[in-house]
N, C-alpha and C. Protein backbone atom coordinates (compact mmCIF):
# COMPACT_ATOMS: atom_id res chain seq x y z
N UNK A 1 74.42 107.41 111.74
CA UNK A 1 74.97 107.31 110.41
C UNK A 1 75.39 105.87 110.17
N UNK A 2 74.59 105.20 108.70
CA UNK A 2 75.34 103.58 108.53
C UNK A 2 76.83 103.66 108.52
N UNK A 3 77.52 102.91 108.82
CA UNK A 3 78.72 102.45 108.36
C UNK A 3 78.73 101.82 106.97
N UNK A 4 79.79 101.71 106.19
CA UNK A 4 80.32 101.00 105.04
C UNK A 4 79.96 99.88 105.49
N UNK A 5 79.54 99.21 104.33
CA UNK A 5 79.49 97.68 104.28
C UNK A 5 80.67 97.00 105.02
N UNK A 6 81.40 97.22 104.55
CA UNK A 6 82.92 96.42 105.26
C UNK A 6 83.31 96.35 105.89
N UNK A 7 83.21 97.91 106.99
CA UNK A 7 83.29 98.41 108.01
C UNK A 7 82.81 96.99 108.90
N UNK A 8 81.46 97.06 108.66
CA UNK A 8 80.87 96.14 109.43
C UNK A 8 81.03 94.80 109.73
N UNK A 9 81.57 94.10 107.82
CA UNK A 9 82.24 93.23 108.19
C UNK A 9 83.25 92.84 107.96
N UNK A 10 84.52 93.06 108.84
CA UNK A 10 85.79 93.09 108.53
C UNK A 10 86.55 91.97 107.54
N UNK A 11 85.60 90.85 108.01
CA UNK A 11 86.54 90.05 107.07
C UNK A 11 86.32 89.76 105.34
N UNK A 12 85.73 90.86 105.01
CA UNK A 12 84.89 91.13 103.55
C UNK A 12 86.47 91.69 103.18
N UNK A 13 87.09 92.40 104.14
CA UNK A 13 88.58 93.37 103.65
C UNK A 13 89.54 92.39 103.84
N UNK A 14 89.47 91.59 104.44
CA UNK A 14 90.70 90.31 104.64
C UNK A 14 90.84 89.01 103.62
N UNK A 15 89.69 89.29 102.53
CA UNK A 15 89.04 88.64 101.23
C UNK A 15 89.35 89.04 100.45
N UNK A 16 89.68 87.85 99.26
CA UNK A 16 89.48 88.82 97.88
C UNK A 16 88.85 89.38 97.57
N UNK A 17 88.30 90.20 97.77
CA UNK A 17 86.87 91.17 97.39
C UNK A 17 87.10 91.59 95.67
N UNK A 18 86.48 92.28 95.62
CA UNK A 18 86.40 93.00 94.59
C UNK A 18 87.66 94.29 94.31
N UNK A 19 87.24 94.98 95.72
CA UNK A 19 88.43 96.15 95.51
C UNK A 19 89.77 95.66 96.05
N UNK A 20 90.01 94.64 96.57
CA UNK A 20 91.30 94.31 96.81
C UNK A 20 91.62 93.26 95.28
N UNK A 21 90.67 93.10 94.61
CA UNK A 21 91.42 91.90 92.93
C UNK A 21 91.78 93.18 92.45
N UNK A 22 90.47 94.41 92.48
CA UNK A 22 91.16 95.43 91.37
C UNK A 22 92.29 95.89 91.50
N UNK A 23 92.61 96.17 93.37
CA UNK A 23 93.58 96.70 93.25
C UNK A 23 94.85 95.94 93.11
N UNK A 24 94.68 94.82 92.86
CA UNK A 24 96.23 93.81 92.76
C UNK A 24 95.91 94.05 90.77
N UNK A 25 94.89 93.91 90.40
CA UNK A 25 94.83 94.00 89.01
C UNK A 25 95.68 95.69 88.53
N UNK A 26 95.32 96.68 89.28
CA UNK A 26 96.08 97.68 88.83
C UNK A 26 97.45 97.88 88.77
N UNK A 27 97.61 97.13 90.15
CA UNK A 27 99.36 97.30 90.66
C UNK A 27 99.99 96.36 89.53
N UNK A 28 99.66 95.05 89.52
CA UNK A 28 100.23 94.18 88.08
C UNK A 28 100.50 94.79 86.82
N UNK A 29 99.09 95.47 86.49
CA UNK A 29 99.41 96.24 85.09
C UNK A 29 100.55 97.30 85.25
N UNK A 30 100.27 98.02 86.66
CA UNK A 30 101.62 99.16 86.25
C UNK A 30 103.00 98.58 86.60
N UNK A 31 102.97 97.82 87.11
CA UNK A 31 104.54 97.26 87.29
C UNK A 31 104.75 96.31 85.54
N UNK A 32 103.86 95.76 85.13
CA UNK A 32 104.37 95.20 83.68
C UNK A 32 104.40 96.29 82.61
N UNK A 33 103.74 97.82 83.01
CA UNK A 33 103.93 98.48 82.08
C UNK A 33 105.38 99.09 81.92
N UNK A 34 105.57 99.15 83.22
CA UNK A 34 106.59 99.89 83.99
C UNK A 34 108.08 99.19 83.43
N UNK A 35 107.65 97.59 83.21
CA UNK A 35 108.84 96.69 82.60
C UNK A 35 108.70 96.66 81.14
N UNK A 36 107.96 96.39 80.20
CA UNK A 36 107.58 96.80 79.14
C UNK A 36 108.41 98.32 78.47
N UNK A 37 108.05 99.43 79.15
CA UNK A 37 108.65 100.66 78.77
C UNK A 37 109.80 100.75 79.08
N UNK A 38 110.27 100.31 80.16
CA UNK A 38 112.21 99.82 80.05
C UNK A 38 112.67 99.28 79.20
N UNK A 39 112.14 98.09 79.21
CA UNK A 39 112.61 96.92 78.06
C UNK A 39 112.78 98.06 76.94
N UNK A 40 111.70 98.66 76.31
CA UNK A 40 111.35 99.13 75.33
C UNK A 40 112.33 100.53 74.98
N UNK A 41 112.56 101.10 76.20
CA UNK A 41 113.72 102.10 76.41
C UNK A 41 115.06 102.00 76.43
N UNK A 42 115.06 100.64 76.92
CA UNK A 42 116.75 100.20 77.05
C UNK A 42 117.15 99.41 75.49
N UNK A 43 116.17 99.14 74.70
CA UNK A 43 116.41 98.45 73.57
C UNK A 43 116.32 99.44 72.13
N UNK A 44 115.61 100.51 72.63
CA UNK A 44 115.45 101.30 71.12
C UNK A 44 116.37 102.82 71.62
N UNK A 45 117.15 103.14 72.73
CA UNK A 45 117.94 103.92 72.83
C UNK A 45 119.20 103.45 73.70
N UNK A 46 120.00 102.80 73.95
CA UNK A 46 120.45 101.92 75.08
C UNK A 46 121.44 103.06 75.41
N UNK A 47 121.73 104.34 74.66
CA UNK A 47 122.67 104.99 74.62
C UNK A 47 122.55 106.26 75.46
N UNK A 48 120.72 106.25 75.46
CA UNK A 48 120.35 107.45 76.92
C UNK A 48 119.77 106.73 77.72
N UNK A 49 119.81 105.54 77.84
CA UNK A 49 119.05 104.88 79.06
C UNK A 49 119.58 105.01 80.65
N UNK A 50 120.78 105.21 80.66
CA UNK A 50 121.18 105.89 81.56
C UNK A 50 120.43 106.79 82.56
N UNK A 51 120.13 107.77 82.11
CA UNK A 51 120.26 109.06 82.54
C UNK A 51 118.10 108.40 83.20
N UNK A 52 117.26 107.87 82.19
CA UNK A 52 116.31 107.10 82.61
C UNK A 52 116.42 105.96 83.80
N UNK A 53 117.43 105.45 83.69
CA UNK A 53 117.68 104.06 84.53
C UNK A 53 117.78 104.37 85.90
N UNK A 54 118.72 106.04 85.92
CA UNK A 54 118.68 106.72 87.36
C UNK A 54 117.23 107.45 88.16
N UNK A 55 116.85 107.98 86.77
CA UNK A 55 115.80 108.42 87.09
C UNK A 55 114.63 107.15 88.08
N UNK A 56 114.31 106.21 87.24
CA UNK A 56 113.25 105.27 87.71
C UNK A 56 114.61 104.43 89.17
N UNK A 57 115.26 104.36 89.24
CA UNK A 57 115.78 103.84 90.23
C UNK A 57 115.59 104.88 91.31
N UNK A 58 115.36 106.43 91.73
CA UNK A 58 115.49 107.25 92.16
C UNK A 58 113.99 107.34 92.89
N UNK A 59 112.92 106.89 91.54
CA UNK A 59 111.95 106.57 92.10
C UNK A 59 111.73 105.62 92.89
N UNK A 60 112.21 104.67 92.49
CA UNK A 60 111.80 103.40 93.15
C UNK A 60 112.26 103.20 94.96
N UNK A 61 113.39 104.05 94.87
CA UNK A 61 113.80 104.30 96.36
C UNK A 61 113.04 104.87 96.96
N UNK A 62 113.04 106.08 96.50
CA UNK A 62 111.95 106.73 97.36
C UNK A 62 110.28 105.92 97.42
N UNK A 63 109.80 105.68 96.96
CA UNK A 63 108.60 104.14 96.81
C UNK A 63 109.37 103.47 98.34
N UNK A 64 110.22 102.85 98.31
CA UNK A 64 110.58 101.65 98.94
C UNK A 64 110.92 102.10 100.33
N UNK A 65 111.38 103.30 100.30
CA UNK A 65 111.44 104.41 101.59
C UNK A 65 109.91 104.89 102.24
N UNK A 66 109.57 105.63 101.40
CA UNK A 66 108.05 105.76 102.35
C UNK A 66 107.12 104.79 102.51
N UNK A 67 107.82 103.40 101.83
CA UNK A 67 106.64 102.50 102.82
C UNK A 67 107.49 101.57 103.99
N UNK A 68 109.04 101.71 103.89
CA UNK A 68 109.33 101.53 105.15
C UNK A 68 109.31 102.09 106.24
N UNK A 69 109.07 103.17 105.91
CA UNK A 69 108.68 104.60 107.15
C UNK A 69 107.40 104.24 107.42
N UNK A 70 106.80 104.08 106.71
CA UNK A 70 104.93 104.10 106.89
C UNK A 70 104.89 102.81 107.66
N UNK A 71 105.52 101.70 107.34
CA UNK A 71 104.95 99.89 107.95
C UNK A 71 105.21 99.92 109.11
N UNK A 72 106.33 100.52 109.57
CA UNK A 72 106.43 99.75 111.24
C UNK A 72 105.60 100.93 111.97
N UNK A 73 105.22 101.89 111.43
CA UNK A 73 104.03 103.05 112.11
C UNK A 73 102.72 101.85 112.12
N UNK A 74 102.74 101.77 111.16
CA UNK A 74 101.51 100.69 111.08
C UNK A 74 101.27 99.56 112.18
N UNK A 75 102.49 99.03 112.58
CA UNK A 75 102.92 97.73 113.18
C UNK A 75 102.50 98.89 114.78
N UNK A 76 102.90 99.60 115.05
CA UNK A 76 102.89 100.35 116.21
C UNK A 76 101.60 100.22 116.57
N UNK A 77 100.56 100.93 115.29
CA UNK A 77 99.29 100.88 116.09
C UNK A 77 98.01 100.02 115.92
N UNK A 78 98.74 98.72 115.62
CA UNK A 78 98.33 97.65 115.21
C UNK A 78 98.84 96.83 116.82
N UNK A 79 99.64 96.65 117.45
CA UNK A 79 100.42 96.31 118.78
C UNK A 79 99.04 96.37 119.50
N UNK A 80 98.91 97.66 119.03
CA UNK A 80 97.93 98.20 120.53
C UNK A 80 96.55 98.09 119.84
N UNK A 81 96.09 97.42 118.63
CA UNK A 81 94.81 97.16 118.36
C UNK A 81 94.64 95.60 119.19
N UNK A 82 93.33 95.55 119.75
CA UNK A 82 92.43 94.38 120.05
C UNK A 82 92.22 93.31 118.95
N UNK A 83 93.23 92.07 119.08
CA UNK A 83 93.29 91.28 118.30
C UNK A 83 91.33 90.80 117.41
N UNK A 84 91.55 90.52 116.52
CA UNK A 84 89.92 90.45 116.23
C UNK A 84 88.92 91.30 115.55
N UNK A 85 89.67 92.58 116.23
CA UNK A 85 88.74 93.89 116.19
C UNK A 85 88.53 94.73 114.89
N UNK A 86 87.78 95.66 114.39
CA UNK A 86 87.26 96.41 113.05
C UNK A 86 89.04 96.86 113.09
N UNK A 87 89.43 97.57 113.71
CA UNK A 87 90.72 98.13 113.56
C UNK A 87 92.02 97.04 113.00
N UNK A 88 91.90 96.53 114.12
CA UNK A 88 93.01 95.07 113.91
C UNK A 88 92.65 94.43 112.10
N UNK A 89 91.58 94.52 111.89
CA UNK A 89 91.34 94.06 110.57
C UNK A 89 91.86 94.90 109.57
N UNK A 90 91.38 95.97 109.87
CA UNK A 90 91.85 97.14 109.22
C UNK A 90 93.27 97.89 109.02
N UNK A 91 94.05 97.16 110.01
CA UNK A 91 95.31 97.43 109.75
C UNK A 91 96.12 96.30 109.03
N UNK A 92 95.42 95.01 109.03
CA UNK A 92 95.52 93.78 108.45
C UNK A 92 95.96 93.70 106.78
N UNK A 93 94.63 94.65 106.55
CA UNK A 93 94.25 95.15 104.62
C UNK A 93 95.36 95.86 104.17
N UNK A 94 95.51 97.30 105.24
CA UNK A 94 96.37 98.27 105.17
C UNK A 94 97.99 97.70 105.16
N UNK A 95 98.25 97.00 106.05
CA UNK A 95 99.78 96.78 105.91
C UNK A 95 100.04 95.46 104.94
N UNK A 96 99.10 94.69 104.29
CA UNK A 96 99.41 93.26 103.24
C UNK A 96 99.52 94.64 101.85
N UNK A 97 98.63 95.09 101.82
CA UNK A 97 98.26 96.24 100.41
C UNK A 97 99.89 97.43 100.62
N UNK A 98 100.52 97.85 101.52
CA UNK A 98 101.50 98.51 101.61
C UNK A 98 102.50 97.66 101.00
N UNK A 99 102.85 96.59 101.71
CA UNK A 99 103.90 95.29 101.31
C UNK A 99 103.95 94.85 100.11
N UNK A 100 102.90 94.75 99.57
CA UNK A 100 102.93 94.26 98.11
C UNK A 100 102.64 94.71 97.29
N UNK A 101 101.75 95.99 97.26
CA UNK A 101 101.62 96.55 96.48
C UNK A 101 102.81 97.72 96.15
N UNK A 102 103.45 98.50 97.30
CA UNK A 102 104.32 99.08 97.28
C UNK A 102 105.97 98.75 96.93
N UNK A 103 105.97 98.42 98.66
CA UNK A 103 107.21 98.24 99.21
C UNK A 103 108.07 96.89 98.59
N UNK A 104 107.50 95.88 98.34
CA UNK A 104 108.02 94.91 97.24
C UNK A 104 108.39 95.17 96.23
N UNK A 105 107.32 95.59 95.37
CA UNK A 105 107.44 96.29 93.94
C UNK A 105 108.82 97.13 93.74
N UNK A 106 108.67 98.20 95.14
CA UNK A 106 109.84 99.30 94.98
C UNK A 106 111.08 98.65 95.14
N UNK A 107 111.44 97.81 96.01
CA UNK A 107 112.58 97.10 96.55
C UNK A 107 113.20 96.56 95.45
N UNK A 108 112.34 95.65 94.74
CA UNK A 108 113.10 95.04 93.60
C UNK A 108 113.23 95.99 92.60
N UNK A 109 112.83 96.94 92.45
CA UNK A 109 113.15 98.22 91.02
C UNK A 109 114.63 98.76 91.26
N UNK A 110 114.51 98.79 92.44
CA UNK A 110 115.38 99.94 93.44
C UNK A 110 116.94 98.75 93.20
N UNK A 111 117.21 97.54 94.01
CA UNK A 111 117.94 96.66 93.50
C UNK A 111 118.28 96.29 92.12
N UNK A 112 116.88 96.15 90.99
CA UNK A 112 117.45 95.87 89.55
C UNK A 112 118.05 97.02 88.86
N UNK A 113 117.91 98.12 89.49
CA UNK A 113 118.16 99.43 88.39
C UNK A 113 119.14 100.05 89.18
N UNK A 114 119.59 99.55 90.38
CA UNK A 114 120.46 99.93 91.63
C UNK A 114 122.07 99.13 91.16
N UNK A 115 121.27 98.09 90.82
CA UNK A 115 122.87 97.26 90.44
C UNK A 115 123.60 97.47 89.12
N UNK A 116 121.98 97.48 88.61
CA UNK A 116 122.70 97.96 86.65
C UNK A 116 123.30 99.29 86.79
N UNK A 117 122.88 100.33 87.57
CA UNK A 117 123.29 101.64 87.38
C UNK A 117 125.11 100.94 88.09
N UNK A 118 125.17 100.64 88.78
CA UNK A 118 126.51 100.18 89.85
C UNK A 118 127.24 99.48 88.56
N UNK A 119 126.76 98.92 87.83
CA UNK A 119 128.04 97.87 86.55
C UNK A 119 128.04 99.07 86.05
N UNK A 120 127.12 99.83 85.39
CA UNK A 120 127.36 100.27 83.94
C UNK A 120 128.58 102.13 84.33
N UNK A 121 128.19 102.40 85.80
CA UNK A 121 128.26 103.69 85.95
C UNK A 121 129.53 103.67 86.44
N UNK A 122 129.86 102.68 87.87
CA UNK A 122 130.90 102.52 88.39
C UNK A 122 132.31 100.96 88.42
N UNK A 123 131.33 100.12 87.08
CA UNK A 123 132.11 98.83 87.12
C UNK A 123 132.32 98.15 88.93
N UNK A 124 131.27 98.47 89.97
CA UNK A 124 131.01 98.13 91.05
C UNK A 124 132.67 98.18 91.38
N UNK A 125 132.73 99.68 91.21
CA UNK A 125 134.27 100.00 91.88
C UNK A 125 134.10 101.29 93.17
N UNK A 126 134.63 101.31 93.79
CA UNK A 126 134.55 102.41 95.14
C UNK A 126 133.95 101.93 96.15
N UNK A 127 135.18 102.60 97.41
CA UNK A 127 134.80 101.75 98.93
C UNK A 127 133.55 102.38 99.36
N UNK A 128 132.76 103.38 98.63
CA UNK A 128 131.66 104.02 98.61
C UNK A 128 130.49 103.46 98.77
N UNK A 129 130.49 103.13 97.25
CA UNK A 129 129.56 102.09 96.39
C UNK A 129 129.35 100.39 97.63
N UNK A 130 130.64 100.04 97.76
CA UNK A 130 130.50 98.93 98.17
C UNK A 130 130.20 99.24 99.93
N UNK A 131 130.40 99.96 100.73
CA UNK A 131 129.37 100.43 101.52
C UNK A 131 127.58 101.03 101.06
N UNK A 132 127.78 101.80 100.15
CA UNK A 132 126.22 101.81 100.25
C UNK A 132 125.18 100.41 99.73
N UNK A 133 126.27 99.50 99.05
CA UNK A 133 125.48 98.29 99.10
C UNK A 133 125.44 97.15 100.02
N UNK A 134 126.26 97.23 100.95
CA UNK A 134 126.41 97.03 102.46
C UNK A 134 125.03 97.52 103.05
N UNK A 135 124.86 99.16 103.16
CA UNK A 135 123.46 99.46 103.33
C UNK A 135 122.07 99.23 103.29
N UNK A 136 122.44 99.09 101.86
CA UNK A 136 121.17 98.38 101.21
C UNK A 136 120.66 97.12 101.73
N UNK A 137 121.98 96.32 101.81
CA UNK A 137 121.64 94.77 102.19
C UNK A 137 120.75 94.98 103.70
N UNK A 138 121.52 95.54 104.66
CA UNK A 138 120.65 96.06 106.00
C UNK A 138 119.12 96.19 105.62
N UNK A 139 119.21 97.27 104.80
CA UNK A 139 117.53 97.73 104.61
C UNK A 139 116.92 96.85 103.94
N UNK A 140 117.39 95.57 103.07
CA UNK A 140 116.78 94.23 102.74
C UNK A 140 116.07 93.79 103.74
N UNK A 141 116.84 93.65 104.56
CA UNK A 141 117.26 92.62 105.89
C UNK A 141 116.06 93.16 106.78
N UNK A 142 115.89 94.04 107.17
CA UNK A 142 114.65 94.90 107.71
C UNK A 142 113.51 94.59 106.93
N UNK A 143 113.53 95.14 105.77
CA UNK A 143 112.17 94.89 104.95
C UNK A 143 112.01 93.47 105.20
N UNK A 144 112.80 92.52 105.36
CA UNK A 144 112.37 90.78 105.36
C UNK A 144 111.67 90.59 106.66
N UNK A 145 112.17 91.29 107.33
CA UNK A 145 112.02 91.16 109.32
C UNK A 145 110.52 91.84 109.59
N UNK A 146 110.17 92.94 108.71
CA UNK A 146 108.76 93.96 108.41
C UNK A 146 107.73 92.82 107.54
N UNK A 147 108.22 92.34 106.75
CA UNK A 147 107.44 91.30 105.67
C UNK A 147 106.99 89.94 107.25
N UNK A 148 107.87 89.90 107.24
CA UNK A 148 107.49 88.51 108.15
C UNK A 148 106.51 88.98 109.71
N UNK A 149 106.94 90.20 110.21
CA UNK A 149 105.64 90.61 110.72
C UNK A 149 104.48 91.11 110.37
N UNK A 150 104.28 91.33 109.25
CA UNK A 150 102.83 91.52 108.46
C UNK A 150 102.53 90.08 108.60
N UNK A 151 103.28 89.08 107.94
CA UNK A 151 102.53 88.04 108.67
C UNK A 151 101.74 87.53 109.62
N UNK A 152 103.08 87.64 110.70
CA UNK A 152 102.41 87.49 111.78
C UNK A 152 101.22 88.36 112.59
N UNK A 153 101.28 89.57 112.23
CA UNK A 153 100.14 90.29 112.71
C UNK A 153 98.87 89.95 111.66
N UNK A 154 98.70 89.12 110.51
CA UNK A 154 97.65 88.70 109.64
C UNK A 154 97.19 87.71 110.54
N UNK A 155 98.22 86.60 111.12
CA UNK A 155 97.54 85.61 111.58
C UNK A 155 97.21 86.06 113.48
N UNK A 156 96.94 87.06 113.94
CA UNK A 156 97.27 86.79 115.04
C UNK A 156 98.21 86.78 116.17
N UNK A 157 99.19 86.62 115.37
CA UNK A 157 100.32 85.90 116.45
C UNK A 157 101.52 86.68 116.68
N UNK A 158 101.51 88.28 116.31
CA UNK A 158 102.62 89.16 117.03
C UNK A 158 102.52 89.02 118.49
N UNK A 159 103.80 89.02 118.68
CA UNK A 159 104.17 88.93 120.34
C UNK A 159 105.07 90.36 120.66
N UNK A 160 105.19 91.14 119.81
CA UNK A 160 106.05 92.53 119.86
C UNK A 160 105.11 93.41 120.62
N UNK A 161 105.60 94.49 121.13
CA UNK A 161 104.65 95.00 121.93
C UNK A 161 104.90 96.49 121.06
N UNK A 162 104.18 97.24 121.06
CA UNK A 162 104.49 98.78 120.12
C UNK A 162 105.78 99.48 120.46
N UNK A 163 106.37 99.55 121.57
CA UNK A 163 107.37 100.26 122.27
C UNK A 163 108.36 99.24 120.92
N UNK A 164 108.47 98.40 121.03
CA UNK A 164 108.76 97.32 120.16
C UNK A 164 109.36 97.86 118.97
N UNK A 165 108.24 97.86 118.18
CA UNK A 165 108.25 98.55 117.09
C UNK A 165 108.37 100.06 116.51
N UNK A 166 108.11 100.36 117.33
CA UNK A 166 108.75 102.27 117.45
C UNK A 166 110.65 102.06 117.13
N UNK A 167 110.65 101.20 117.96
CA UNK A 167 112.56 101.52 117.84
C UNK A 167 112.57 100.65 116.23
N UNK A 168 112.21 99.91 116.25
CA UNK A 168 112.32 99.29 114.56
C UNK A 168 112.08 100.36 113.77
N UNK A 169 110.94 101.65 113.78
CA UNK A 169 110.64 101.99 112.97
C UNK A 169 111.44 103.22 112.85
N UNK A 170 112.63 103.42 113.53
CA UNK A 170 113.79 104.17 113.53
C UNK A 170 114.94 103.85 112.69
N UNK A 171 115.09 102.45 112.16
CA UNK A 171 116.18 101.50 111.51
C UNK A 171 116.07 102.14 110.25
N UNK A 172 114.78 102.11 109.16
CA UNK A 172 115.50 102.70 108.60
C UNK A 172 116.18 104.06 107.70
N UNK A 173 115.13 104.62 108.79
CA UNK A 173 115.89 106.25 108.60
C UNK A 173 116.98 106.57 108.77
N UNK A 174 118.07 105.70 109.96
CA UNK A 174 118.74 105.38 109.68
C UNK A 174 120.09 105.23 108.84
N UNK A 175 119.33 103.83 108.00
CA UNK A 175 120.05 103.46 106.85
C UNK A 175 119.73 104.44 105.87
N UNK A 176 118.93 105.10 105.48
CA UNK A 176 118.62 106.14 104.58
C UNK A 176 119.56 107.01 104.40
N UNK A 177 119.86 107.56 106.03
CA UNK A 177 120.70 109.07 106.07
C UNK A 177 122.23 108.45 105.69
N UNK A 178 122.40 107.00 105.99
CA UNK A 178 123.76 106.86 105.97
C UNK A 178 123.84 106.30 104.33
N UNK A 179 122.69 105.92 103.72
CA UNK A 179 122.92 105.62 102.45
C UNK A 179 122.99 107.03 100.79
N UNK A 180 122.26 107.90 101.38
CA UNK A 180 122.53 108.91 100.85
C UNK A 180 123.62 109.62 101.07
N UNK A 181 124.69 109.29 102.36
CA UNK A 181 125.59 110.23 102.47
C UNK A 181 126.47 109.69 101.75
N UNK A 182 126.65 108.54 101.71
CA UNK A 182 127.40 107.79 101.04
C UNK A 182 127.30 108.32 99.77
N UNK A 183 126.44 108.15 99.14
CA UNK A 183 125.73 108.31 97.14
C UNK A 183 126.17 109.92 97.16
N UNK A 184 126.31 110.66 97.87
CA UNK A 184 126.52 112.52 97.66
C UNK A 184 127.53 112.88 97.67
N UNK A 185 127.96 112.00 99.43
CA UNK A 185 129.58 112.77 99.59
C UNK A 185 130.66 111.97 98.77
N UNK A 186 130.22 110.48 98.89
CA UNK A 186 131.40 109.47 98.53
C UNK A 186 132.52 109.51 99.25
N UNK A 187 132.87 109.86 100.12
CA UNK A 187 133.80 109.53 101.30
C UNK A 187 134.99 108.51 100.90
N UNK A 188 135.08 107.73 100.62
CA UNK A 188 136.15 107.18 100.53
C UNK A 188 136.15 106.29 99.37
């Protein structure tokens, strides 16, 4: 049975190709639509935007959550791919297209609609609040540490070994369980 064109040659997927412009062309349009219909929501009702502002922030977490769960899985079996190799390439495409197409996108939704909901809801009052944004900052802090090894596994040059990255990819479930307990119970 042929293989895919690409298959064959990996670095056709490590290229702008065609399906990697479209797919940065799609992700662009829905993130400007995505700002567009806010704008457009927060300006012609500002009085239920609320109850919207939680909503798309609610999304955007969860977005920004399953691709931090998903990347350092990625990073795991990328460790143990043969630098060079159809795979190694292939996890190359897979984790730049997670990062930016996703997990970026979500991060900053999740922060802009995370903080507005925090002025408008709580006047960034409660030892709650100011722990779960304590949290957050952590799970920044990770996503920067995940960003910068997509790098390095683009060029080559991870030195982490998978055992490695398994315990990373525990961080931030983590911060998850302790950031939702926070947002439910409010503790203090």
């Amino acid at each position: 049975m042929a293989r895919p064109k690409e298959m064959n040659n990996p670095g056709n997927m490590t290229n702008s190709g065609s399906s990697t412009g479209q797919a940065m062309i799609r992700m662009t349009v829905g993130i400007a639509a995505l700002i567009v219909l806010t704008a457009l929501l927060f300006f012609v009702a500002p009085d239920g935007f609320y109850p919207w502002a939680k909503a798309i922030h609610i999304l955007a977490v969860i977005s920004w959550m399953a691709g931090m769960l998903y990347l350092p899985r990625l990073l795991v079996y990328h460790a143990d791919a043969e630098k060079g190799s159809v795979q190694s390439e292939t996890f190359k495409v897979m984790e730049r297209r997670l990062l930016r197409g996703i997990i970026n996108p979500a991060m900053i939704a999740t922060w802009m609609f995370g903080l507005w909901l925090a002025w408008k809801g709580f006047g960034f009052q409660g030892g709650w609040l100011h722990a779960k944004i304590g949290f957050v900052l952590l799970l920044s802090a990770v996503h920067g540490y995940l960003a910068g090894a997509v790098r390095k596994f683009a060029e080559d040059a991870n030195e982490k070994s998978a055992k490695h990255w398994r315990m990373i990819n525990e961080i931030p479930t983590l911060l998850m369980i302790a950031i939702v307990i926070l947002v439910v119970v409010k503790p203090f």
